[in-house]
N, C-alpha and C. Protein backbone atom coordinates (compact mmCIF):
# COMPACT_ATOMS: atom_id res chain seq x y z
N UNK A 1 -26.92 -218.14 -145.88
CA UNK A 1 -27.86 -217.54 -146.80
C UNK A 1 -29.30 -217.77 -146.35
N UNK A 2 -29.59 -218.92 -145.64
CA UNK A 2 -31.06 -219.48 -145.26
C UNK A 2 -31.46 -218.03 -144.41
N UNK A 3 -30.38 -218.15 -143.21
CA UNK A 3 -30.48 -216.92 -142.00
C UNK A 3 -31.26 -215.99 -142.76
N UNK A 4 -30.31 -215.12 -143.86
CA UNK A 4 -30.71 -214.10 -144.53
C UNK A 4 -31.99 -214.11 -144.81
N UNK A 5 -32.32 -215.13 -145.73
CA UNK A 5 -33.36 -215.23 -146.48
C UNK A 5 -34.53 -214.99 -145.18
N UNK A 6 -34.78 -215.70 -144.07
CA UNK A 6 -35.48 -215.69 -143.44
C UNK A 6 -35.91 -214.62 -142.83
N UNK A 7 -34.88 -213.97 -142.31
CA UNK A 7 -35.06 -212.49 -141.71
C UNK A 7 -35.53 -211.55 -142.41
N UNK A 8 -35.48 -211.67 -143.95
CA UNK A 8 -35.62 -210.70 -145.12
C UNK A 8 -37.35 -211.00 -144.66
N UNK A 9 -37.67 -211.91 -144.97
CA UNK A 9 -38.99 -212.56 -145.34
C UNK A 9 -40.02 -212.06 -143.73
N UNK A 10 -39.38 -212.44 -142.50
CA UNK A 10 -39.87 -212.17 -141.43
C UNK A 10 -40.32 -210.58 -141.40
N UNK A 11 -39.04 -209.96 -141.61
CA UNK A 11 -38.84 -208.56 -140.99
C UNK A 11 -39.27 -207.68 -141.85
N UNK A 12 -39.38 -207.75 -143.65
CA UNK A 12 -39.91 -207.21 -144.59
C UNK A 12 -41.08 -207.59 -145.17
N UNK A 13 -40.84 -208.71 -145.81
CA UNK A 13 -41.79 -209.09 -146.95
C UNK A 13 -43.06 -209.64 -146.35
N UNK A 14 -43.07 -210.46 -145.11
CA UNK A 14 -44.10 -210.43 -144.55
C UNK A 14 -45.27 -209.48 -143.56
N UNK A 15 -44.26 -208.68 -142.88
CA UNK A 15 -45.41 -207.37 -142.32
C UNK A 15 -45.65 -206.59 -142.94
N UNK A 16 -44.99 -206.37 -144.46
CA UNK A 16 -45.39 -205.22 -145.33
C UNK A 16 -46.49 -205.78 -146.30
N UNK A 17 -46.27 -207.35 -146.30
CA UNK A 17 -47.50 -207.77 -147.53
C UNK A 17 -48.61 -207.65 -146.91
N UNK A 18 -48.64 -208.76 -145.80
CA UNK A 18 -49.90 -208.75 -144.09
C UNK A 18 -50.60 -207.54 -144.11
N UNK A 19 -49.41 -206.28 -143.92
CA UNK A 19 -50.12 -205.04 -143.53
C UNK A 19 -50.95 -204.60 -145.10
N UNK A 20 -50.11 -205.03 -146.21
CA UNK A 20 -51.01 -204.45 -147.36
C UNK A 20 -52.29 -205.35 -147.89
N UNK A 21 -52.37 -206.07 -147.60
CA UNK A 21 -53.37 -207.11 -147.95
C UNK A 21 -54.58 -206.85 -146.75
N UNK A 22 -54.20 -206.60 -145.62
CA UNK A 22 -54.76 -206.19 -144.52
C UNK A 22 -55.47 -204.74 -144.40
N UNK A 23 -54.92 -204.25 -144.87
CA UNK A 23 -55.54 -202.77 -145.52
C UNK A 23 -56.67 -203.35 -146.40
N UNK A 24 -55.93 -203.96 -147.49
CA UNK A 24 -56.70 -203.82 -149.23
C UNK A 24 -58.09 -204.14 -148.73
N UNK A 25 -58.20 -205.63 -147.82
CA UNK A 25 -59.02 -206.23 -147.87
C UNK A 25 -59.96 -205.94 -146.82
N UNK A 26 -59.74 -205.29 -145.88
CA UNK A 26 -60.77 -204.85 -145.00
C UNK A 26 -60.79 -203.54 -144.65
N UNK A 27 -61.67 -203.30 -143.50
CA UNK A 27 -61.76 -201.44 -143.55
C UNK A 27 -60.62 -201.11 -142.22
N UNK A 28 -59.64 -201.78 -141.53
CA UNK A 28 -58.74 -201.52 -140.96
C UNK A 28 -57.85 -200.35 -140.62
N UNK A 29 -57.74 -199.58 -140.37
CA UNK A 29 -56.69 -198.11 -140.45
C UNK A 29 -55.42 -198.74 -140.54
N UNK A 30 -54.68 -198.73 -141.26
CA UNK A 30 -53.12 -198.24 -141.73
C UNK A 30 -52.30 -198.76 -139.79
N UNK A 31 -51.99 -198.22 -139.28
CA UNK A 31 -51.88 -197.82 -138.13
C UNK A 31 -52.08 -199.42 -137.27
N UNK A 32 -53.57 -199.56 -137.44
CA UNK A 32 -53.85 -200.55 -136.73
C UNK A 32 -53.48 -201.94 -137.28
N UNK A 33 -53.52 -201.82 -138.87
CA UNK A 33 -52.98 -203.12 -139.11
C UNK A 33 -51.46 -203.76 -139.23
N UNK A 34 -50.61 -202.31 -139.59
CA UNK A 34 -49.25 -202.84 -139.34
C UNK A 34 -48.90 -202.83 -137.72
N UNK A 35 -49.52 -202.14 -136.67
CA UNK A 35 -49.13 -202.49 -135.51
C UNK A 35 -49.39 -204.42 -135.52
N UNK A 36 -50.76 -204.74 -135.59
CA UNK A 36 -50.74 -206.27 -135.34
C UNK A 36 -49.71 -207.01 -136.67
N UNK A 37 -49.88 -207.00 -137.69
CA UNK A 37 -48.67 -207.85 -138.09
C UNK A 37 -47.15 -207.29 -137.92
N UNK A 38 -46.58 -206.43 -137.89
CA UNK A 38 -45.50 -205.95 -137.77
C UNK A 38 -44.69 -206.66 -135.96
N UNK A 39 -45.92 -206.56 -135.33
CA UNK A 39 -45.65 -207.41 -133.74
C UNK A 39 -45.74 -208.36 -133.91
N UNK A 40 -46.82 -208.78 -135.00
CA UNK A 40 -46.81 -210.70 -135.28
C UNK A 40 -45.68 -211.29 -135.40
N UNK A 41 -45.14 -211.01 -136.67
CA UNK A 41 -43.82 -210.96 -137.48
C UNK A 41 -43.01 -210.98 -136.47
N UNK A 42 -42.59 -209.98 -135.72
CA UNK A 42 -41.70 -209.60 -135.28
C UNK A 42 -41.46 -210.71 -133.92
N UNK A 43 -42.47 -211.51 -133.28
CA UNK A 43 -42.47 -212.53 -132.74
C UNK A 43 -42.30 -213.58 -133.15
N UNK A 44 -42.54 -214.20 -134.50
CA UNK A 44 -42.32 -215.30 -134.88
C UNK A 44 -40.62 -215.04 -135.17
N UNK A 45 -40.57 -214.01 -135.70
CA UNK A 45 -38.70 -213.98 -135.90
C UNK A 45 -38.08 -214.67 -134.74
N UNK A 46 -38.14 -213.73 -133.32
CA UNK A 46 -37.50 -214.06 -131.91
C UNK A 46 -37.92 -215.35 -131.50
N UNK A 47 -39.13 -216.15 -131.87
CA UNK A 47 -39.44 -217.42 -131.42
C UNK A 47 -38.32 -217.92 -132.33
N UNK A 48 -38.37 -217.91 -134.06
CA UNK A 48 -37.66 -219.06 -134.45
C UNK A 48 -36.12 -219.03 -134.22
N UNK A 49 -35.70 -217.46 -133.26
CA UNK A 49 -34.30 -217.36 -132.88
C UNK A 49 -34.17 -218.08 -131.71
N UNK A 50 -35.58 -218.18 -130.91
CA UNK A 50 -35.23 -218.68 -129.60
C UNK A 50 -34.68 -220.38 -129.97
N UNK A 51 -36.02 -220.55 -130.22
CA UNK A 51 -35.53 -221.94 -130.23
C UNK A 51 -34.14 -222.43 -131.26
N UNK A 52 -33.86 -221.47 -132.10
CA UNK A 52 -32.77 -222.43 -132.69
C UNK A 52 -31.46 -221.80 -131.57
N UNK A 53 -31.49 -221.48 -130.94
CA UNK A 53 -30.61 -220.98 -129.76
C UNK A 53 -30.71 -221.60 -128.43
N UNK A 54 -31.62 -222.23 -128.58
CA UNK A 54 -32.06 -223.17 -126.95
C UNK A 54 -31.92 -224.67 -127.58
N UNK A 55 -31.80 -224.85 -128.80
CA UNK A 55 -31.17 -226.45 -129.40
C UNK A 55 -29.87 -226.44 -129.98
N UNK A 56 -29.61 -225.25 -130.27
CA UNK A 56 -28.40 -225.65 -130.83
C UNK A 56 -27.32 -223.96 -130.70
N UNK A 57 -27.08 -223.59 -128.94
CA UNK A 57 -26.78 -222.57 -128.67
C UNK A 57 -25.58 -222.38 -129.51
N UNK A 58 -24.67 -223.41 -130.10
CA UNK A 58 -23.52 -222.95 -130.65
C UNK A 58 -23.27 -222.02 -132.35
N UNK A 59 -24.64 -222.50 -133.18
CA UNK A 59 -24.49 -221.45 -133.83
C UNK A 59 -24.51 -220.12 -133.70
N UNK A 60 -25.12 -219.80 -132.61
CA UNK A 60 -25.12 -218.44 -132.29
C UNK A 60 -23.73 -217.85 -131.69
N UNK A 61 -23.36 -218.68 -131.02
CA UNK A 61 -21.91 -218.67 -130.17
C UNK A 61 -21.22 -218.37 -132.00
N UNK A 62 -21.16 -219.47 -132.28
CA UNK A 62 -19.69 -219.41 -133.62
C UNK A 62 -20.00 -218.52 -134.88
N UNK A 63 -21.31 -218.65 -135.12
CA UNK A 63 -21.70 -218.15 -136.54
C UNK A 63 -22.31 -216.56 -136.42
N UNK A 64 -22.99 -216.10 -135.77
CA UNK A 64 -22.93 -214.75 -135.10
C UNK A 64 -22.32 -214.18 -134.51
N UNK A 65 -21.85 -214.51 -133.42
CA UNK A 65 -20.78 -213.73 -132.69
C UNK A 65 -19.92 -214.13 -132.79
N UNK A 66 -19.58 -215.28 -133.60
CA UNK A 66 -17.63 -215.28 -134.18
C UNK A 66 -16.70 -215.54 -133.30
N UNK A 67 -17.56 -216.47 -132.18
CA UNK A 67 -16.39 -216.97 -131.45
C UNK A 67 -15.99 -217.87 -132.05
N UNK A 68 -15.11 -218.44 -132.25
CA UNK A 68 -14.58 -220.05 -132.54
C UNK A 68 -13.86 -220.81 -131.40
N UNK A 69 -13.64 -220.33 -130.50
CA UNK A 69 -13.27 -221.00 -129.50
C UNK A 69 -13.56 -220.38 -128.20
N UNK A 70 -14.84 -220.17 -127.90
CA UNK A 70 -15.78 -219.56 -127.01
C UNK A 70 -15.50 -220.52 -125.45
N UNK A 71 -15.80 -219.22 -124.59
CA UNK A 71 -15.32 -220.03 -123.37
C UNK A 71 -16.41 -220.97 -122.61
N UNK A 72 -16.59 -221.62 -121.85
CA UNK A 72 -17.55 -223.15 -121.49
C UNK A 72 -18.53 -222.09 -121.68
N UNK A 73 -18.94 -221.69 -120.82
CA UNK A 73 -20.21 -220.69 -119.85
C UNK A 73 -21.10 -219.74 -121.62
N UNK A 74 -20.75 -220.40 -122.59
CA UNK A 74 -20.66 -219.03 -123.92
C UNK A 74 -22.27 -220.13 -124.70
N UNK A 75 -22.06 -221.23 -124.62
CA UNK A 75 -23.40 -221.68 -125.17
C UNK A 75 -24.38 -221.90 -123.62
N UNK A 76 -24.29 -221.99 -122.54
CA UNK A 76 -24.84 -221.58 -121.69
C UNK A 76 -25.88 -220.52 -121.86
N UNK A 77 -25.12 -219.03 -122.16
CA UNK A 77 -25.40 -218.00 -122.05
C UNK A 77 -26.96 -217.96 -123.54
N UNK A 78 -25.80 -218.46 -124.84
CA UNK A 78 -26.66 -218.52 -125.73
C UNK A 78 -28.05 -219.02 -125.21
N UNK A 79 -28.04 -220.42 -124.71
CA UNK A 79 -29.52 -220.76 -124.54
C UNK A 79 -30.43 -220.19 -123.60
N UNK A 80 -29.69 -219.30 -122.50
CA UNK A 80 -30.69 -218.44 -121.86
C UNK A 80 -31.15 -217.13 -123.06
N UNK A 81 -30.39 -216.45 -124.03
CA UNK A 81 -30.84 -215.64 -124.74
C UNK A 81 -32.05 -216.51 -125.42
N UNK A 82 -31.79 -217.64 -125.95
CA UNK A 82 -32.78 -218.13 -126.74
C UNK A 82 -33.97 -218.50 -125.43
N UNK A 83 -34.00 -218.65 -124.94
CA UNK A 83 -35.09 -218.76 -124.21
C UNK A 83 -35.74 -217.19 -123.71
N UNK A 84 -34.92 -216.25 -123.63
CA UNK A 84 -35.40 -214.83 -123.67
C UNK A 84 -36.83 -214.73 -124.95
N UNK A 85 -35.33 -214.95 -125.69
CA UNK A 85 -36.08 -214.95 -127.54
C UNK A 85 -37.62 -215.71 -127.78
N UNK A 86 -37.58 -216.58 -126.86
CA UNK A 86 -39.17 -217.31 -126.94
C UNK A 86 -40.05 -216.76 -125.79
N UNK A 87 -40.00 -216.43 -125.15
CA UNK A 87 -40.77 -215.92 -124.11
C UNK A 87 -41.21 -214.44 -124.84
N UNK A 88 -40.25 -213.39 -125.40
CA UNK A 88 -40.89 -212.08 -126.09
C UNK A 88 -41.63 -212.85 -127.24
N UNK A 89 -40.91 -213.99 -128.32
CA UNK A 89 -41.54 -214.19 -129.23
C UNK A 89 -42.89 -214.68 -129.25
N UNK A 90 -43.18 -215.38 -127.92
CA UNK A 90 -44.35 -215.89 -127.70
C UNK A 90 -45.32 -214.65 -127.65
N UNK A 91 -45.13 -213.66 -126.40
CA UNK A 91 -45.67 -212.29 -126.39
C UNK A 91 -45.81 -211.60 -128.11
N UNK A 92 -45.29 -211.74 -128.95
CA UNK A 92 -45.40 -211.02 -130.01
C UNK A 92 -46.10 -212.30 -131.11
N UNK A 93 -46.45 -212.95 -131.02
CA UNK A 93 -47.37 -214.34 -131.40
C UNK A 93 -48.48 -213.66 -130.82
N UNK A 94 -48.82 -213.85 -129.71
CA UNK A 94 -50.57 -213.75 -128.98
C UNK A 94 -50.99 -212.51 -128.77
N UNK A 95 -49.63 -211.34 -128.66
CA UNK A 95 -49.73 -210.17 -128.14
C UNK A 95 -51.30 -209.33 -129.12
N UNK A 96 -50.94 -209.70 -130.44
CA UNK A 96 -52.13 -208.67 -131.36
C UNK A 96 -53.46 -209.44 -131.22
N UNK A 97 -53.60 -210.93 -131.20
CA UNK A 97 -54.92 -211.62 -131.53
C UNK A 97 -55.56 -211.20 -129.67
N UNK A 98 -54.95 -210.43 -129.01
CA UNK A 98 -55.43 -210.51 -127.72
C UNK A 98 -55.49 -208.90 -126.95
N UNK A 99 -55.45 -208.50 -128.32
CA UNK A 99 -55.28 -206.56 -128.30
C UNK A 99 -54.43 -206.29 -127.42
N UNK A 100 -53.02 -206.46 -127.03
CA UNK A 100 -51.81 -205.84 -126.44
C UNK A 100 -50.62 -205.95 -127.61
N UNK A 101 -50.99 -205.61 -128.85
CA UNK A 101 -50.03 -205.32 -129.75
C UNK A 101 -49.31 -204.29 -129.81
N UNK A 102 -49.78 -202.61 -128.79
CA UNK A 102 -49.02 -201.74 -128.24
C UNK A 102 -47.86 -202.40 -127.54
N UNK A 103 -48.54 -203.08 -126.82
CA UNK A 103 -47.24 -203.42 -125.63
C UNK A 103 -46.23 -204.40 -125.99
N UNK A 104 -46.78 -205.32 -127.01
CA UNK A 104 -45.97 -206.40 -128.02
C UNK A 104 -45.00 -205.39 -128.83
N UNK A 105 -45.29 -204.09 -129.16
CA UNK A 105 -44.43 -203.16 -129.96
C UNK A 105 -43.35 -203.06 -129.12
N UNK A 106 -43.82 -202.24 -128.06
CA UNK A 106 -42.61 -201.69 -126.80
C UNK A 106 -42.04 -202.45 -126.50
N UNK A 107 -42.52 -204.14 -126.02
CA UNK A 107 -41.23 -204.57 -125.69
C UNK A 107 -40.20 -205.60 -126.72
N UNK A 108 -40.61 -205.73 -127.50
CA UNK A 108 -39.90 -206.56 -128.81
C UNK A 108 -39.02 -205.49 -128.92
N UNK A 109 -39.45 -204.16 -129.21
CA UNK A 109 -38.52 -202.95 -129.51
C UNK A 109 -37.80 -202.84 -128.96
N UNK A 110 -37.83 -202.57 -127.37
CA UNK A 110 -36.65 -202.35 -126.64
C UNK A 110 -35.64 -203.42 -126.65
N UNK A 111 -36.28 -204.85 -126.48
CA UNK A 111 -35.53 -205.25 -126.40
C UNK A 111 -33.98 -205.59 -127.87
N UNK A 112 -34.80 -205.69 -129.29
CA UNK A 112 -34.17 -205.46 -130.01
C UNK A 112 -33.27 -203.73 -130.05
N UNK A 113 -33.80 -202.74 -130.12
CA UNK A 113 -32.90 -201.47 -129.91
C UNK A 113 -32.01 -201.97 -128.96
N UNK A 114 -31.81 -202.54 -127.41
CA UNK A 114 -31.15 -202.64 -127.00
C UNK A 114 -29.63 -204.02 -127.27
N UNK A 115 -29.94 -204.94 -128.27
CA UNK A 115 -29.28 -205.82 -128.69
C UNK A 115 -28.70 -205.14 -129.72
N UNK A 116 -29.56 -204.79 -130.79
CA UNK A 116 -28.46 -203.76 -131.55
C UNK A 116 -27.56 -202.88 -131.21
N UNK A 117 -27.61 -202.09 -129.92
CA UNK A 117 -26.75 -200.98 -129.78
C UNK A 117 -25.65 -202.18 -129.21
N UNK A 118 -25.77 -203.31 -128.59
CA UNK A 118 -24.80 -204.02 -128.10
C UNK A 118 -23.89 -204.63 -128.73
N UNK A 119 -24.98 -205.13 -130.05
CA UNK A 119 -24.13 -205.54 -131.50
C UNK A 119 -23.09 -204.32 -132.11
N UNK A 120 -23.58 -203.37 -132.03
CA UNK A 120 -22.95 -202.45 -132.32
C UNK A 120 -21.46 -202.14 -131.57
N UNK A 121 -21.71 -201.91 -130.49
CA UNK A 121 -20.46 -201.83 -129.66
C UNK A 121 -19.22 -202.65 -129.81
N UNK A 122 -19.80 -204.11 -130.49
CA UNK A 122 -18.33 -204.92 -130.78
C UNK A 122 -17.64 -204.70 -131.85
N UNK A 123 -16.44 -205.21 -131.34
CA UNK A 123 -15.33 -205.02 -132.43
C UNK A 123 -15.29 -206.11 -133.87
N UNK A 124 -14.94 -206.32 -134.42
CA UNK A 124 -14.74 -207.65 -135.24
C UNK A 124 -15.92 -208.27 -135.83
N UNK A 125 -16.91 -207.46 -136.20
CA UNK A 125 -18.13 -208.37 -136.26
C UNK A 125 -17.87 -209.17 -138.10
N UNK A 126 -18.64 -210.13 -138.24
CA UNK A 126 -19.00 -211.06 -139.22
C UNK A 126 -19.89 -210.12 -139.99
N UNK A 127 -20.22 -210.92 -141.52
CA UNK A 127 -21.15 -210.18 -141.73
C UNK A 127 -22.48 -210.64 -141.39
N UNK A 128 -22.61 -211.92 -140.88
CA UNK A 128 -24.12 -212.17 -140.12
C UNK A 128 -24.32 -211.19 -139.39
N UNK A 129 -23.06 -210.86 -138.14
CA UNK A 129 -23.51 -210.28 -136.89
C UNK A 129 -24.07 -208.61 -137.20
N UNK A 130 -23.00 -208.13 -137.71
CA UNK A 130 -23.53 -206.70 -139.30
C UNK A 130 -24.97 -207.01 -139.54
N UNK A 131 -25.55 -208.12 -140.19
CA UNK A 131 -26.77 -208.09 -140.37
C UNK A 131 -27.76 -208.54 -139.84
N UNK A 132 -27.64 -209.31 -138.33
CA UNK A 132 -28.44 -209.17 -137.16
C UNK A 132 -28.23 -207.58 -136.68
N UNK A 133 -27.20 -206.92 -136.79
CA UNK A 133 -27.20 -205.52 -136.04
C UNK A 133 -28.10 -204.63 -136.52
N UNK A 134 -28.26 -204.66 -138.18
CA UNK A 134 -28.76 -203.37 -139.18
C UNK A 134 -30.36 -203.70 -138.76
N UNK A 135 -30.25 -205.18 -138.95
CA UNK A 135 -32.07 -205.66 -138.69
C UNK A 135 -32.93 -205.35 -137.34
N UNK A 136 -31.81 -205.80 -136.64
CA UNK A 136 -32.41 -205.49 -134.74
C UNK A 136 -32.73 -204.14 -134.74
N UNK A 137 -31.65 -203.14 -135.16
CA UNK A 137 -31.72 -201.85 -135.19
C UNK A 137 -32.81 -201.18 -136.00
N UNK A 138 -32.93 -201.31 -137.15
CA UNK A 138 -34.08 -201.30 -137.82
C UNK A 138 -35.67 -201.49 -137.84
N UNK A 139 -35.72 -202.81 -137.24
CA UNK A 139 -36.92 -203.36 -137.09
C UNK A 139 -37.27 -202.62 -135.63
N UNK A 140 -36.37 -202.45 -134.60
CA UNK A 140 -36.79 -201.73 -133.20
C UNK A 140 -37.25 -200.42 -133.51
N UNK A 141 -36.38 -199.69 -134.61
CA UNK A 141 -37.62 -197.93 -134.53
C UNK A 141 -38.22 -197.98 -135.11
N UNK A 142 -38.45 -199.38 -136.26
CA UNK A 142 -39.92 -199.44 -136.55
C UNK A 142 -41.25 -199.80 -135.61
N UNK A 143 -40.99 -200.56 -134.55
CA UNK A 143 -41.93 -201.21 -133.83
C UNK A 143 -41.88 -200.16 -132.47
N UNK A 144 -40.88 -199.32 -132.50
CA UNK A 144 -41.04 -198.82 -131.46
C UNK A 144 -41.72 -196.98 -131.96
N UNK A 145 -41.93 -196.63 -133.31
CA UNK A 145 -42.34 -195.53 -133.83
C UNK A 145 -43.48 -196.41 -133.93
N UNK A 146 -44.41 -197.44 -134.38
CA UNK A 146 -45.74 -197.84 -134.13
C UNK A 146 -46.36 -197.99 -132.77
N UNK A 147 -45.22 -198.08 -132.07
CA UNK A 147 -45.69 -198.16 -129.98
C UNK A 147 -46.24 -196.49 -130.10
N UNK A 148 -44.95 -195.60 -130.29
CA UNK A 148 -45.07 -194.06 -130.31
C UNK A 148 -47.06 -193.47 -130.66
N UNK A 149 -46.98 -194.26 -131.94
CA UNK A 149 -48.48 -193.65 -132.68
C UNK A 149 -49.50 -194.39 -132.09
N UNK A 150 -49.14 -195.22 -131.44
CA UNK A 150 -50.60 -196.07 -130.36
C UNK A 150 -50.89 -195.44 -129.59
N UNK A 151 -49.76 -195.16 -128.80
CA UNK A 151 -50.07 -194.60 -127.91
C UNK A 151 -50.43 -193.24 -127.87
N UNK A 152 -50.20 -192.43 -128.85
CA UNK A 152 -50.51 -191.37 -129.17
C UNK A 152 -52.20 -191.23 -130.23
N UNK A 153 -52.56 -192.25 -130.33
CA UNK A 153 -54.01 -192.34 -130.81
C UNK A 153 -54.47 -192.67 -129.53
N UNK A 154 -54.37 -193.29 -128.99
CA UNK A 154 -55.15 -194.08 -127.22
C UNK A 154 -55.52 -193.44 -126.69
């Protein structure tokens, strides 16, 4: 339930409040302010995935992907994803305070669109892994339709 709660809070309630408070309160365009928090957000998510995946690769192994008896090389793998997960998340942390929040869009995006379609492809999923899939998937054509309009204002 924590998982949930967190991702709700990351992926919704915080780039939509950010971006509205961010509007209300200054003269910002629409556009420009959910690109920087929506990339903010969207980095602190993948940081706090990295690291809980580079300390403790086996929830991800058992509780997401539903192995229960995963082969050696399987939390291995996890902690190189989590270390993926901090290296974009870091990029999507500094990416807006350093004006490359375009490019913090594109690649958080791809790389989530591309984890979702992978989530997708398996058989047997949990309902965590269901709701890492809907979110990855989700949150990527959002960040990747704000890459679209950057670059198309630029």
């Amino acid at each position: 339930m924590v998982y949930i709660v967190m991702i709700l809070l990351l992926l919704i309630v915080g780039p939509i409040g950010a971006t509205a408070i961010d509007v209300g309160s200054t003269d910002h365009p629409l556009l420009a302010a959910a690109t920087f928090w929506f990339v903010f957000f969207g980095g602190v998510r993948l940081f706090i995935a990295g690291v809980s995946q580079a300390l403790n690769p086996a929830f991800t192994v058992n509780n997401i992907l539903g192995q229960k008896d995963p082969n050696p090389g399987a939390n291995h793998l996890a902690q190189e994803l989590g270390y993926a997960n901090i290296g974009l998340g870091v990029l999507g942390i500094v990416s807006p305070w350093l004006g490359w929040a375009p490019a913090g869009a594109l690649a958080i995006g791809i790389f989530l669109l591309l984890a979702g379609i992978r989530h997708l492809a398996k058989r047997g999923k949990g309902a965590k892994e269901w709701f890492a899939t809907a979110t990855d998937l989700a949150f990527s054509v959002v960040l990747l339709v704000i890459f679209g309009f950057a670059l198309a204002s630029a």
